[in-house]
Protein backbone atom coordinates (compact mmCIF):
# COMPACT_ATOMS: atom_id res chain seq x y z
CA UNK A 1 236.12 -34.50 -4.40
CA UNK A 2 237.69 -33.72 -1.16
CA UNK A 3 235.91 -36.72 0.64
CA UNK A 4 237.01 -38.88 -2.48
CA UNK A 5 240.48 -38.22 -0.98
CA UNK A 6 239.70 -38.20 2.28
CA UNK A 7 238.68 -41.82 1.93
CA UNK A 8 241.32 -42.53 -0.50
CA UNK A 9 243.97 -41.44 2.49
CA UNK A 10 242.16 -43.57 5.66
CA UNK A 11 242.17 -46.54 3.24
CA UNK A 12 246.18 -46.22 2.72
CA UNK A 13 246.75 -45.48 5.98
CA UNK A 14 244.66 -48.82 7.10
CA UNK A 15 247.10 -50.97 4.58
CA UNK A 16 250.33 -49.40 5.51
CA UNK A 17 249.25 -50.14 9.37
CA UNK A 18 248.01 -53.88 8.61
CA UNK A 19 251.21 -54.69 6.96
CA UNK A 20 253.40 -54.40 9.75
CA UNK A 21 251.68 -57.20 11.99
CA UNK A 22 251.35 -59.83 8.68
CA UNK A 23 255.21 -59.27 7.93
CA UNK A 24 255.79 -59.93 11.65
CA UNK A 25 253.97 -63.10 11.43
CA UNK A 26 255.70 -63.92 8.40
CA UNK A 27 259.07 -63.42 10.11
CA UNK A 28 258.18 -65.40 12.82
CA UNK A 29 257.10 -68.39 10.90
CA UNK A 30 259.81 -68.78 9.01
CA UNK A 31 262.24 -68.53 11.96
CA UNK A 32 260.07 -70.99 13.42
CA UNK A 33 260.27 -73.40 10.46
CA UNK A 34 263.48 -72.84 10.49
CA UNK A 35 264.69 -73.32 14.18
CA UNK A 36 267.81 -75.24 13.93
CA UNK A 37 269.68 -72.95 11.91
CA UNK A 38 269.66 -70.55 15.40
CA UNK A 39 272.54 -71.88 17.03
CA UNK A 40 274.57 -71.18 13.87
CA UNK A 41 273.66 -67.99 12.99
CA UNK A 42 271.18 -64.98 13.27
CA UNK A 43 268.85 -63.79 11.62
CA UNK A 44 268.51 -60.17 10.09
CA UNK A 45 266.00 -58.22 8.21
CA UNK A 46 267.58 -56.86 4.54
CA UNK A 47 265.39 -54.69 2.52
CA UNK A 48 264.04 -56.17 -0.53
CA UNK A 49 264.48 -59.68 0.76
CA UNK A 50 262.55 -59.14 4.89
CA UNK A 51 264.12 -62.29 6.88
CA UNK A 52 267.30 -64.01 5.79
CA UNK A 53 269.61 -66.15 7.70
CA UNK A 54 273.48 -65.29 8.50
CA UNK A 55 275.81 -67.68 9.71
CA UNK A 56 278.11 -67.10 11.72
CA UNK A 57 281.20 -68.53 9.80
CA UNK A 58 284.87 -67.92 9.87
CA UNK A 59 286.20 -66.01 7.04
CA UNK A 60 286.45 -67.46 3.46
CA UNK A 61 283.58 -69.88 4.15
CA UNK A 62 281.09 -70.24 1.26
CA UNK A 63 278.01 -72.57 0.95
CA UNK A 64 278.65 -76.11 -0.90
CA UNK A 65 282.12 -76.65 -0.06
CA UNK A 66 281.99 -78.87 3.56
CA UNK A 67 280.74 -82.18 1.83
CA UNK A 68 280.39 -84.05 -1.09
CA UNK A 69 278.23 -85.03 -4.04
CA UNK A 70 277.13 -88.25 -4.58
CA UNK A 71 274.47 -89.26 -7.63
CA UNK A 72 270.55 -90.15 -6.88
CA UNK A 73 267.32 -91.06 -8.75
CA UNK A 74 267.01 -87.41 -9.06
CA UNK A 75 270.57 -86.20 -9.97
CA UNK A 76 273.47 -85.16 -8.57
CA UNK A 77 272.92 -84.38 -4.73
CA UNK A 78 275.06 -82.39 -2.35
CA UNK A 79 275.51 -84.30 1.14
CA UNK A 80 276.36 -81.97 3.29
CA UNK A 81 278.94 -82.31 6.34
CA UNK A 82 277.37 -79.51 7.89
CA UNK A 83 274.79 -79.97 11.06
CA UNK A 84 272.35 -77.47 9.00
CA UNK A 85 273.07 -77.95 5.44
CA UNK A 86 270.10 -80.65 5.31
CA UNK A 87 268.27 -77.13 5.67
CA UNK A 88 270.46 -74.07 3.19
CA UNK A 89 271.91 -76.85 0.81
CA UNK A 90 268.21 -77.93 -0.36
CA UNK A 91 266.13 -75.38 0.65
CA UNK A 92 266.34 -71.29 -0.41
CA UNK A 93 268.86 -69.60 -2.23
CA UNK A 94 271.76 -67.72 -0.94
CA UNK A 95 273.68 -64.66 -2.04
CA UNK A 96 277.14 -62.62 -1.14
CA UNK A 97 276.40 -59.53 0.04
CA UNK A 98 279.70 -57.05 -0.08
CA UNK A 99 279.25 -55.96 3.57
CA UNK A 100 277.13 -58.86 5.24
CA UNK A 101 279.02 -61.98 3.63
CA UNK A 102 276.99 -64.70 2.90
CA UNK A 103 273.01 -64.59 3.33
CA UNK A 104 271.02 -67.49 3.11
CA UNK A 105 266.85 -66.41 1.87
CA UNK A 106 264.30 -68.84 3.08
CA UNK A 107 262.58 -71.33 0.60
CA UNK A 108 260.21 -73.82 0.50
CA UNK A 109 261.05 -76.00 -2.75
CA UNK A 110 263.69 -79.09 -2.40
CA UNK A 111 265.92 -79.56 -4.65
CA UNK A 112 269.02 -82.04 -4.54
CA UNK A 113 271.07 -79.00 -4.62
CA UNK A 114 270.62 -75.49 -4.86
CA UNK A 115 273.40 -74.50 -7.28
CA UNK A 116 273.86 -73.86 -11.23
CA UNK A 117 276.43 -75.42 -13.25
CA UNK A 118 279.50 -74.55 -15.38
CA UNK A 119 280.80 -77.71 -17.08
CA UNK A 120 283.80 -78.12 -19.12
CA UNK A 121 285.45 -81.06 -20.76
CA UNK A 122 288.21 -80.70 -17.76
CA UNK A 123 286.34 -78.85 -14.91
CA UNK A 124 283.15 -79.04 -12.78
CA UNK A 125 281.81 -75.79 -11.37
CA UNK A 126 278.96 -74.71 -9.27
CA UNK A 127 277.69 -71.78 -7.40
CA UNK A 128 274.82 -70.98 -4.89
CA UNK A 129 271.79 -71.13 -6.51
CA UNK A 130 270.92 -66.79 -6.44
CA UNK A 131 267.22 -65.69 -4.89
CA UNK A 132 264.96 -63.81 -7.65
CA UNK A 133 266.17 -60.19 -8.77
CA UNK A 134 264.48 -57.58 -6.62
CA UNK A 135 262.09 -55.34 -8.30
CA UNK A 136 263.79 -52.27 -10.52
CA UNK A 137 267.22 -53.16 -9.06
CA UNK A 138 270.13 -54.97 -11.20
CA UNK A 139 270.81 -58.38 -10.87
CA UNK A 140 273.23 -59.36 -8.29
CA UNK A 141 273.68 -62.60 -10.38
CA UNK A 142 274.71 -60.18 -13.46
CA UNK A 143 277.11 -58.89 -11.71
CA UNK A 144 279.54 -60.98 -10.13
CA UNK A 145 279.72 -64.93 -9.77
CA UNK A 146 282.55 -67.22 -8.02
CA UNK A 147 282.27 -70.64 -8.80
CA UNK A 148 283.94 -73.79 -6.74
CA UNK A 149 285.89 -75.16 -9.68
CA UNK A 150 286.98 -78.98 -9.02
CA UNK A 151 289.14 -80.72 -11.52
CA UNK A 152 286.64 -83.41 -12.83
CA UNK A 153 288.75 -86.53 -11.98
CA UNK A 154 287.74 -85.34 -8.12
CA UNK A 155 284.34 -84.79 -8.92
CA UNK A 156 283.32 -87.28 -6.26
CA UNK A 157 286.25 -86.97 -4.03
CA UNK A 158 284.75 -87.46 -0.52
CA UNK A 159 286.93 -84.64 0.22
CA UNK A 160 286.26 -82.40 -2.50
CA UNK A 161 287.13 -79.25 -0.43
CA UNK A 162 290.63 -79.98 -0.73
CA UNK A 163 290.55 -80.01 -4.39
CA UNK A 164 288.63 -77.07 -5.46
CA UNK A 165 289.32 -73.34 -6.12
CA UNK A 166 286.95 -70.17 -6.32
CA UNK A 167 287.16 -68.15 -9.47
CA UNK A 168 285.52 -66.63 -11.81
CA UNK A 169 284.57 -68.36 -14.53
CA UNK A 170 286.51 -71.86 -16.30
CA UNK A 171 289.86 -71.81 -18.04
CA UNK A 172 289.51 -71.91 -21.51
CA UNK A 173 292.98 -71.07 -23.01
CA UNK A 174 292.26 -73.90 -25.73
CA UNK A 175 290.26 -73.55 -28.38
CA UNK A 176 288.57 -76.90 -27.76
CA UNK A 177 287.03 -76.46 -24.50
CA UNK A 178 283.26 -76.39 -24.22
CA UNK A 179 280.95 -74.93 -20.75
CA UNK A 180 277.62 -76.50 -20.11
CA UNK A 181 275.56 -74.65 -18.13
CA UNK A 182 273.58 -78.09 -16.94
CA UNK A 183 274.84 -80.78 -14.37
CA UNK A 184 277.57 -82.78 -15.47
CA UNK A 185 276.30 -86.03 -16.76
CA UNK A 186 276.87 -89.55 -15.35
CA UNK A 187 278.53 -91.20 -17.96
CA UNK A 188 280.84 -88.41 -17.95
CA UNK A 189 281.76 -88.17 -14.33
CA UNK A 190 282.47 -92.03 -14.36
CA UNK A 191 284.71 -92.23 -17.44
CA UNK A 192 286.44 -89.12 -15.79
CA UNK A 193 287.05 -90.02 -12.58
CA UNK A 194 287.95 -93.27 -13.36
CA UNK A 195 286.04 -95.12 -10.49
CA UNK A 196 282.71 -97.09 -9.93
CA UNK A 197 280.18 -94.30 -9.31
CA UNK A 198 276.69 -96.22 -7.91
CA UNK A 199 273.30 -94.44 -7.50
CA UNK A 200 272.35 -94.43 -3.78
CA UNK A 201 268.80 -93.89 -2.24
CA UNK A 202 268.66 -91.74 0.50
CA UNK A 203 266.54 -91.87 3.35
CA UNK A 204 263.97 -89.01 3.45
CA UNK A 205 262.82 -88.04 7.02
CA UNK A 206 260.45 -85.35 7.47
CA UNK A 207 260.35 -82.82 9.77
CA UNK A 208 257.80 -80.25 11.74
CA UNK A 209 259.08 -77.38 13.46
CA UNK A 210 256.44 -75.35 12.33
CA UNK A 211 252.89 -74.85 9.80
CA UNK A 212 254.99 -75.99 7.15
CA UNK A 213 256.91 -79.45 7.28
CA UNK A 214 260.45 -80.04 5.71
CA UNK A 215 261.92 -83.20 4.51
CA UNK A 216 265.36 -84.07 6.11
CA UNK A 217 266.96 -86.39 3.41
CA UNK A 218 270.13 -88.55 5.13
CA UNK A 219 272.61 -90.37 2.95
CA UNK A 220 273.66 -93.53 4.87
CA UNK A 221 276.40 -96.33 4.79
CA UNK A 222 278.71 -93.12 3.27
CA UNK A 223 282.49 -92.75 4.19
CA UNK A 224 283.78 -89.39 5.60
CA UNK A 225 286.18 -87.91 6.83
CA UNK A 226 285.55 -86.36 10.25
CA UNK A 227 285.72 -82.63 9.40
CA UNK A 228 285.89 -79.89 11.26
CA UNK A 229 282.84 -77.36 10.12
CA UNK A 230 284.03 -73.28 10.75
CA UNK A 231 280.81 -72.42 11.10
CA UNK A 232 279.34 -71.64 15.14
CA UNK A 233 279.02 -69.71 17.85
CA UNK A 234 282.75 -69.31 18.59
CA UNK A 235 282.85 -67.70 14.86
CA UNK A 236 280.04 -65.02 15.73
CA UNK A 237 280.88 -61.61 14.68
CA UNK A 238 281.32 -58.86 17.44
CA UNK A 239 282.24 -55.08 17.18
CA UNK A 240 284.75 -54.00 19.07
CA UNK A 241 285.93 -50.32 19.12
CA UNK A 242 283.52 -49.87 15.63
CA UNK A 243 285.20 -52.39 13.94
CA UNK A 244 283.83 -55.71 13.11
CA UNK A 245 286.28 -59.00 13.87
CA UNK A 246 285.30 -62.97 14.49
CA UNK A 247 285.54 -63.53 17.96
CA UNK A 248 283.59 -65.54 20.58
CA UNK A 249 283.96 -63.27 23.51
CA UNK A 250 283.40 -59.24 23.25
CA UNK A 251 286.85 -57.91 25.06
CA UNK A 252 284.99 -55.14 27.30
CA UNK A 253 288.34 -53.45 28.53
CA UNK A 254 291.49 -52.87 26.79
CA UNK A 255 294.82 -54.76 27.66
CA UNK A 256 297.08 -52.38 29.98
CA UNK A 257 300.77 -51.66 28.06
CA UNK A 258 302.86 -53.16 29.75
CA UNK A 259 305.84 -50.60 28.43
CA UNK A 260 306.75 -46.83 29.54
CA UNK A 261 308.27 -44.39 27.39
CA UNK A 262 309.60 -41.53 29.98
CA UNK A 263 309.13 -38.12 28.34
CA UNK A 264 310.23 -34.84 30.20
CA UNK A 265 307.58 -32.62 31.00
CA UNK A 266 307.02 -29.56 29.07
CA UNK A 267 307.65 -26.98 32.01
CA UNK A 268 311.65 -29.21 32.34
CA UNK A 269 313.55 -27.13 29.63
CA UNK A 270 316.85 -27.08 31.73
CA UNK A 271 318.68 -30.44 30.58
CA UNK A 272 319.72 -33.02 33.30
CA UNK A 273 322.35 -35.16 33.77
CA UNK A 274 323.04 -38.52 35.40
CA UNK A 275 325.56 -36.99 37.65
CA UNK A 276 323.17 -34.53 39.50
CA UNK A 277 320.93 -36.83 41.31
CA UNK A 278 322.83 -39.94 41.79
CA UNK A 279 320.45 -40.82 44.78
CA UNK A 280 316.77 -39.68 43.00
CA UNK A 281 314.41 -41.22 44.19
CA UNK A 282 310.58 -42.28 41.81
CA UNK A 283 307.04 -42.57 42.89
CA UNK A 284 304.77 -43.23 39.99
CA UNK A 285 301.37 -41.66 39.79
CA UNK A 286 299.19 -43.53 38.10
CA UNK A 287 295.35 -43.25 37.16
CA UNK A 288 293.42 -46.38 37.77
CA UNK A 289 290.36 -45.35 35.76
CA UNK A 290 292.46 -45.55 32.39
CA UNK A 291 294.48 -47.98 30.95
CA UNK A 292 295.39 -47.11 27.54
CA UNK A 293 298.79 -46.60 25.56
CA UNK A 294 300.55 -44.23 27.89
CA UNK A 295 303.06 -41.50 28.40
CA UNK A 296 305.31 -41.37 32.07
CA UNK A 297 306.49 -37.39 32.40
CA UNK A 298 308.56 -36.65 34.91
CA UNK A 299 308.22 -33.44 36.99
CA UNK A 300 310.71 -32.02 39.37
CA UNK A 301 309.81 -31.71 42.63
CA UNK A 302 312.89 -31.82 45.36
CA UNK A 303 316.24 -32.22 45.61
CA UNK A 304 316.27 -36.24 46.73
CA UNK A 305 312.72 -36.99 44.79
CA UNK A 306 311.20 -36.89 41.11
CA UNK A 307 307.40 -37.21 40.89
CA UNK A 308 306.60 -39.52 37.37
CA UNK A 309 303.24 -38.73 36.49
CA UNK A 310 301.78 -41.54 33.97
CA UNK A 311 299.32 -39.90 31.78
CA UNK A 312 297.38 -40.97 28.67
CA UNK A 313 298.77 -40.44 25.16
């Protein structure tokens, strides 16, 4: 019996060791599959999930709202403006976490678009399509969903991200509004928004950057605006003083206050007046090693001279 679980033990403790190196390997072959998403974000381990991808975006950004949807062979399709959304726009899932922001998890299956669909007579809505529930853990789907909501007469506004709001859910004070949970349809989106909607074939390029290739589909002879994508290096996060803020440089000293408050010193309790020293004269003592917020304090020290110690507050 005992060697029973002797055994038993050396053969956990032989799995638990050999899983380490395989999820390394994993990790490192899907950052090297995915390589180009590295200049615009970084990626992090989350339990549950191992390696997901976080951009480094400016506040308020959300996936699916820097582009524009224009209709294929195989449905509606989501052409990005951003340099990676070829990549998180057709590939993986993504989810809001409540301290991380948004985190894109790593997929292999194309699809037009990764997003489900809320469709009213009035409204089109869509929201990141959400990565499988974990194991014995609630849904983060279940719990709470924005959608972009666009006003379906904008539907294929090339820029749709200046007609679309995040809520969460549609507006249905009347009694006759209906929600599809499918994309909207084609002869609906062109007797809505009033305005020839053609089916264009997009190139499909395909690219290695590691074991397994992706396909890199391009929509060409498309008008666009020239936008400006906040998503970068300039937007990385960095703590500063325990604090989190979007910055592109870490400030490594604080700025020096410029003002003095001067506060009499504790062992001054007889009062002064302007009259008694009309020719006083000030040296300020400073220390150069700090440069915080700062009191001066003034000491009595002769007749014709007053000592101003600046100290720390």
């Amino acid at each position: 019996m005992k060697l029973r679980a002797i055994a038993f033990l050396g053969i956990l403790m032989l799995v638990a060791a050999g899983s380490k190196p395989v999820r390394a390997q994993i990790e490192v072959s899907v950052r090297t599959n995915f390589s180009d998403l590295d200049q615009y974000g970084e990626w992090i381990h989350v339990h549950g999930y191992g390696t997901v991808w976080r951009p480094y975006a400016e506040a308020g950004w959300r996936p699916f709202t820097y582009g524009h949807w224009v209709y294929t062979g195989e449905g509606w399709m989501w052409d990005s403006d951003e340099p990676f959304g070829w990549i998180v726009c057709h590939y993986g899932n993504w989810y809001n976490d409540e301290e991380l922001g948004w985190l894109w998890v790593p997929g292999y299956e194309w699809s037009p678009a990764r997003v489900e669909w809320n469709v009213t007579d009035r409204e089109i809505a869509w929201a990141p399509l959400a990565p499988p529930p974990l194991a014995g853990r609630h849904h983060h789907r279940l719990m709470h969903v924005e959608w972009t909501t666009c006003p379906a007469p904008f539907f294929t506004a090339p820029d749709i991200r200046t007609h679309v709001e995040v809520r969460a859910g549609p507006v249905v004070a009347e009694n006759r509004v209906r929600v599809y949970g499918a994309p909207p349809g084609l002869d609906f989106v062109r007797r809505v928004v009033r305005a020839p909607v053609v089916t264009v074939v997009p190139n499909r390029v395909s690219v290695a950057r590691g074991e397994r290739p992706l396909v890199r589909v391009e929509v060409q002879s498309q008008s666009r605006p020239q936008v400006v994508v906040p998503v970068g290096p300039r937007f990385r996060k960095a703590t500063v003083r325990g604090s989190e803020q979007q910055s592109s440089e870490v400030r490594t000293a604080p700025q020096q206050d410029s003002r003095q408050r001067v506060v009499p010193a504790e062992n001054d309790n007889s009062p002064q007046t302007a009259g008694d020293r009309p020719s006083a004269k000030v040296r300020v003592e400073q220390n150069s090693d700090r440069d915080d917020d700062q009191n001066v304090k003034v000491h009595p020290k002769k007749d014709d001279e007053i000592r101003v110690n600046v100290e720390p507050q």
